[in-house]
N, C-alpha and C. Protein backbone atom coordinates (compact mmCIF):
# COMPACT_ATOMS: atom_id res chain seq x y z
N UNK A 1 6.27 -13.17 23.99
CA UNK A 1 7.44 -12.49 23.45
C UNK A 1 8.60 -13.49 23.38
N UNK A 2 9.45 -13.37 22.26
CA UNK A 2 10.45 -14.04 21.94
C UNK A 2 11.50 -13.50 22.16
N UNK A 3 13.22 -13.68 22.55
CA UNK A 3 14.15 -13.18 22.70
C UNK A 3 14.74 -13.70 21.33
N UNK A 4 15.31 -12.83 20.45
CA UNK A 4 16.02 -13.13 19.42
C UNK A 4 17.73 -12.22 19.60
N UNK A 5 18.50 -12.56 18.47
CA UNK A 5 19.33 -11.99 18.27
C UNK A 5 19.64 -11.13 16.94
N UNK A 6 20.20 -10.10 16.71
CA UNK A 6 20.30 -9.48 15.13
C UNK A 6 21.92 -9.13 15.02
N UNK A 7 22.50 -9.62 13.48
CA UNK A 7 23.59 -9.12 13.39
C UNK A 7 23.37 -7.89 12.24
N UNK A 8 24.06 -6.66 12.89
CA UNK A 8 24.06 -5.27 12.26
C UNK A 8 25.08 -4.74 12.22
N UNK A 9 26.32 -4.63 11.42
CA UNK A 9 27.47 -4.40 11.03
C UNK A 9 28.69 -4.82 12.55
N UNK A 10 27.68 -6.37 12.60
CA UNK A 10 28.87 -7.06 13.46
C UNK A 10 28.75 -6.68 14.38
N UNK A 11 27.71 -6.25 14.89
CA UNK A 11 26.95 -5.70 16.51
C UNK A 11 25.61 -6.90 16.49
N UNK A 12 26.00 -7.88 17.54
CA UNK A 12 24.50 -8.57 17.78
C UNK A 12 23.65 -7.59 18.42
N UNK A 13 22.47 -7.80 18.19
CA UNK A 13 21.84 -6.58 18.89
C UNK A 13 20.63 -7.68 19.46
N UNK A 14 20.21 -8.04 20.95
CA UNK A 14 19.31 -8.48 21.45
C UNK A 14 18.05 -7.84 21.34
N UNK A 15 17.12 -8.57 20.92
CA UNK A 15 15.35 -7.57 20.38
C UNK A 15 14.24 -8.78 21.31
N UNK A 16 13.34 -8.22 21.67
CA UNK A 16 12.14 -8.83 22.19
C UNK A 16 11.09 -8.55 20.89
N UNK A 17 10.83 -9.98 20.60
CA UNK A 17 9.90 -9.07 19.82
C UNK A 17 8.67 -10.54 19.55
N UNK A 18 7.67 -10.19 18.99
CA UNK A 18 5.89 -10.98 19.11
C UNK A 18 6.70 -12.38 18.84
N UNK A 19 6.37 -13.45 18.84
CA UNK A 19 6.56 -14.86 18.37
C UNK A 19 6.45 -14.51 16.45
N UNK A 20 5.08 -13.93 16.39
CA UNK A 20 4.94 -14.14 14.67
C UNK A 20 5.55 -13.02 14.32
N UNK A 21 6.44 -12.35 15.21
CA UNK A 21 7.81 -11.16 13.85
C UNK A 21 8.65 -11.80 13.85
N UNK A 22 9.34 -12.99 14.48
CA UNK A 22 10.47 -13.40 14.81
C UNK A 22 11.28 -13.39 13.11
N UNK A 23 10.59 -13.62 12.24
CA UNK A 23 10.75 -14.19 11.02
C UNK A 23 11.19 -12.79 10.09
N UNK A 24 10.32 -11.96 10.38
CA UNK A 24 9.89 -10.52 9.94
C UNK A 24 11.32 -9.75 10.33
N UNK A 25 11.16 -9.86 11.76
CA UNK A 25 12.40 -8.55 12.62
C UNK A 25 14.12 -9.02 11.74
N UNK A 26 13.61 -10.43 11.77
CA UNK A 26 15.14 -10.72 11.25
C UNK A 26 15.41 -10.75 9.67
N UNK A 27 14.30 -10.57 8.71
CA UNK A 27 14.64 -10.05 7.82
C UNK A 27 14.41 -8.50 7.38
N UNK A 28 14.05 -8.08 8.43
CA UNK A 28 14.41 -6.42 8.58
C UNK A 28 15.73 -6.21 8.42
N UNK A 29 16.14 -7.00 9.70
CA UNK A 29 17.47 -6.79 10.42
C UNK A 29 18.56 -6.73 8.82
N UNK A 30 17.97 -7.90 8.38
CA UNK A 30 19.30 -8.15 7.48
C UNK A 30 19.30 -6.97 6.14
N UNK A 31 18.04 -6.44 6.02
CA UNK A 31 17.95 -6.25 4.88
C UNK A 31 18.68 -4.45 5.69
N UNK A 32 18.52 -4.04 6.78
CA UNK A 32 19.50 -2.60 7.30
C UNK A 32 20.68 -2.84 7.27
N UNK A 33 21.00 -3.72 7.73
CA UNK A 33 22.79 -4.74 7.33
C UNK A 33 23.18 -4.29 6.46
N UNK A 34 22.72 -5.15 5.44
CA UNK A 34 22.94 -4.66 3.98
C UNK A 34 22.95 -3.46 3.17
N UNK A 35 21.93 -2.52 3.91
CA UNK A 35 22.12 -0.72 3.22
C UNK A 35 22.95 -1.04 3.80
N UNK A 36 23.65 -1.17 5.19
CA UNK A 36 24.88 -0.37 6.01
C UNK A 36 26.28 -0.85 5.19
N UNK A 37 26.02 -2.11 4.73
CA UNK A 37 27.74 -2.73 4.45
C UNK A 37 27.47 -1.88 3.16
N UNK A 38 26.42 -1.74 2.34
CA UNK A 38 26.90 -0.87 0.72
C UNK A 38 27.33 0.21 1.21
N UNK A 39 26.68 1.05 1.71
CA UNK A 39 27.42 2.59 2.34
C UNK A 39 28.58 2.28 3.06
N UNK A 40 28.37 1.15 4.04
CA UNK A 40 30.05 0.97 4.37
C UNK A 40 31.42 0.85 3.16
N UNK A 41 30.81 0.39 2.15
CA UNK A 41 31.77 -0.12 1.35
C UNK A 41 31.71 1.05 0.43
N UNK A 42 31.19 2.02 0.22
CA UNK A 42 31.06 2.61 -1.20
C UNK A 42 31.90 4.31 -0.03
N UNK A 43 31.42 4.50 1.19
CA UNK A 43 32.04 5.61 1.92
C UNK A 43 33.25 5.22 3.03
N UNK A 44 34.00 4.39 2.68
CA UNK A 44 35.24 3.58 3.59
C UNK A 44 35.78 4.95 5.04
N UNK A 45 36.08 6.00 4.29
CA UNK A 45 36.32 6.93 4.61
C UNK A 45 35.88 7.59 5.83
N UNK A 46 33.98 7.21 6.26
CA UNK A 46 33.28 7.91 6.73
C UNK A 46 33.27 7.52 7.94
N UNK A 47 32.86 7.99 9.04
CA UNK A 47 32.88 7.52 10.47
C UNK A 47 31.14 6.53 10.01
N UNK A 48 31.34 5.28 11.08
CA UNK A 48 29.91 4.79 10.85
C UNK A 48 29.11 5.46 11.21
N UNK A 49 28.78 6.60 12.14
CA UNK A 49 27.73 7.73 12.23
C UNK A 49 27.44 7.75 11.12
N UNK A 50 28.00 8.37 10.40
CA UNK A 50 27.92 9.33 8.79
C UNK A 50 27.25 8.28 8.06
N UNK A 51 27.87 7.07 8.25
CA UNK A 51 27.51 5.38 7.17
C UNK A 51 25.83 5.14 7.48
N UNK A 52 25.87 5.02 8.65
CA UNK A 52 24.49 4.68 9.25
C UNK A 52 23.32 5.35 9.26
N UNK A 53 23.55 6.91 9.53
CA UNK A 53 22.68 8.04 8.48
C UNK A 53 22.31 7.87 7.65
N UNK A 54 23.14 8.05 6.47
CA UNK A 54 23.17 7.86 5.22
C UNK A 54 22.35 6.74 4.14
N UNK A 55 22.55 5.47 5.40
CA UNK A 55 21.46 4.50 5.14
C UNK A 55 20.71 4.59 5.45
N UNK A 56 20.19 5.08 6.64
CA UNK A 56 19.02 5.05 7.20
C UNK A 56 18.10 6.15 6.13
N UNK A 57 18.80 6.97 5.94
CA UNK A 57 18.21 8.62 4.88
C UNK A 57 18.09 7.72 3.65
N UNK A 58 17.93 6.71 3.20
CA UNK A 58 18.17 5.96 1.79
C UNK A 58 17.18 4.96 2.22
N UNK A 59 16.99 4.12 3.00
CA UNK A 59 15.77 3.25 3.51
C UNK A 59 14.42 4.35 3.50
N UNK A 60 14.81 5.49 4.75
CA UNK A 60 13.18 6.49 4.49
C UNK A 60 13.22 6.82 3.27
N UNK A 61 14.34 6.78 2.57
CA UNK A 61 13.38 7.32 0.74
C UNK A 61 12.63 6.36 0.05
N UNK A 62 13.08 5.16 0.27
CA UNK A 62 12.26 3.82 -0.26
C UNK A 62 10.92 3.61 0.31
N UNK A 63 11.23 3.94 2.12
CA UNK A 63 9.53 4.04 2.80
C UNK A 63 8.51 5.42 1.70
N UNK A 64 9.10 6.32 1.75
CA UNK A 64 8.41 7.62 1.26
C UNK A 64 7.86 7.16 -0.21
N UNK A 65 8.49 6.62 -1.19
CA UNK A 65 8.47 6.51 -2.30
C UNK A 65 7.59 5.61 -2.36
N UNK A 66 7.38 4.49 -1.93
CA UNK A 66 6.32 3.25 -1.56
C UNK A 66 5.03 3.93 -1.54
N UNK A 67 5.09 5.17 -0.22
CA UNK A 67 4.09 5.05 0.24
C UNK A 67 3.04 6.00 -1.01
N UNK A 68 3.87 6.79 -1.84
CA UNK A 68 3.76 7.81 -2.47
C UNK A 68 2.89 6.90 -3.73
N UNK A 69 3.38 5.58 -4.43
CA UNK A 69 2.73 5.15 -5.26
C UNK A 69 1.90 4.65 -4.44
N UNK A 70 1.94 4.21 -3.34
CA UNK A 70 0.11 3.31 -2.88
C UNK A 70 -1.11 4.53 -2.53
N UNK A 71 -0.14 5.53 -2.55
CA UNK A 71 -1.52 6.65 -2.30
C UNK A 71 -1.70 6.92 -4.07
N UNK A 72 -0.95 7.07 -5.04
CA UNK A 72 -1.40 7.30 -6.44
C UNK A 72 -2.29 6.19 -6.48
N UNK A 73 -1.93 4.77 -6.37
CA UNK A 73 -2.50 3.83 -6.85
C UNK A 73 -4.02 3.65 -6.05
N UNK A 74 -4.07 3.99 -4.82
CA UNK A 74 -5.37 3.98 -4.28
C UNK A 74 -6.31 5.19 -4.24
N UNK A 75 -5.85 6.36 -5.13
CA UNK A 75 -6.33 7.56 -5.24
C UNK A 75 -6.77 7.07 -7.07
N UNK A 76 -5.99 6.34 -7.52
CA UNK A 76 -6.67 5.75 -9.05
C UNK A 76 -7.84 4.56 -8.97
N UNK A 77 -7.51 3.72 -8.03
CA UNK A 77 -8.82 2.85 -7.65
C UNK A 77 -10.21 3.57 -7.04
N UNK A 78 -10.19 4.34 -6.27
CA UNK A 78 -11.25 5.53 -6.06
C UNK A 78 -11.85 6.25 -7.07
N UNK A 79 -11.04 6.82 -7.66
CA UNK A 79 -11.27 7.19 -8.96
C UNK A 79 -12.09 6.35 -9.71
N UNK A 80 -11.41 4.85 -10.10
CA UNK A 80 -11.94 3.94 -11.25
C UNK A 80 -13.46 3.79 -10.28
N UNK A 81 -13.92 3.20 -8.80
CA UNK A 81 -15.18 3.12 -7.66
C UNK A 81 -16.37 4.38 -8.42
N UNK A 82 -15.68 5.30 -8.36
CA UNK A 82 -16.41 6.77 -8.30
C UNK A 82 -17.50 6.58 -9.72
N UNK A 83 -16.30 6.45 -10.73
CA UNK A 83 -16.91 6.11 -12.53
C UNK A 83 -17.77 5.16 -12.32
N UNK A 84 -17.31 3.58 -11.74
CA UNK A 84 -18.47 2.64 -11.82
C UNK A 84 -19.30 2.80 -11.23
N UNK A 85 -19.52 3.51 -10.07
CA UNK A 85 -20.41 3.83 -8.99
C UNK A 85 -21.38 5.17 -9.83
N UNK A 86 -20.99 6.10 -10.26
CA UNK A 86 -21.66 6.94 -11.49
C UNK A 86 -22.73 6.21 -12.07
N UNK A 87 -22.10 4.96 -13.16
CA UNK A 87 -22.22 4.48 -14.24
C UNK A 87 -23.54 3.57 -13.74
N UNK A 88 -23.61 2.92 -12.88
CA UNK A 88 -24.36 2.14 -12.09
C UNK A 88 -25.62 3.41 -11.80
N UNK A 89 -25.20 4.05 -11.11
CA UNK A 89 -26.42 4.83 -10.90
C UNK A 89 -27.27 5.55 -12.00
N UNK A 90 -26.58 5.55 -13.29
CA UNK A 90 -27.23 6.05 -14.19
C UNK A 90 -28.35 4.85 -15.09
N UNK A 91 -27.25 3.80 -15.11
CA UNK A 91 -27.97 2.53 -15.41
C UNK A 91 -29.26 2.62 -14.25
N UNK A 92 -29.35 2.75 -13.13
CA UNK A 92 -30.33 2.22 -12.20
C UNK A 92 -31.54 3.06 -12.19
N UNK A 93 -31.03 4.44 -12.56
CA UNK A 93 -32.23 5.94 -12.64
C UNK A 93 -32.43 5.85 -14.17
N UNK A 94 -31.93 4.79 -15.79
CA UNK A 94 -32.48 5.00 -16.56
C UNK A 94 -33.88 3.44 -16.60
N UNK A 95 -33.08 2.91 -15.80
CA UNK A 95 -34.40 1.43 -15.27
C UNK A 95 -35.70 2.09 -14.38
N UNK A 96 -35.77 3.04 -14.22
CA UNK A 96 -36.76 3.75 -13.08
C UNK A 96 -37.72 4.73 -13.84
């Protein structure tokens, strides 16, 4: 385990984390930063509770949405398996 550091709207935040995330955690880090300063900047108004929600509710839509095309896209590759896997067997029972 590695001791790193993360800056998150100017909060270092100390993380333990594997040797091979070190690279990973900190471009996590930056890329939550960054929702936070747009919502910081676009809701000036808002307590950072409200800011940090708000991003966080905007990151899980990007997780959800991701995950939503890799299940279309691997529910269409199954699909395309199923046809060639058909197609093959018909080829193999008209060789028989």
């Amino acid at each position: 385990m590695e001791s790193i550091k993360v800056n998150i709207m100017g909060k270092q935040i100390p993380l333990r984390v594997e040797e091979s995330e070190v690279e990973n955690t900190r471009n996590i880090a930056q890329y939550v930063d960054e929702k936070f300063r747009l919502y910081r900047n676009q809701l000036s108004n808002q307590p950072d509770s409200t800011v940090m929600i708000l991003a966080c509710l905007s990151i899980a839509e990007e997780v959800f949405e991701l995950r939503s095309k890799l299940q279309h896209q691997h529910d269409k590759e199954s699909e395309l398996m199923d046809h060639v896997n058909k197609k093959l067997e018909d080829f193999v029972n008209e060789l028989s």
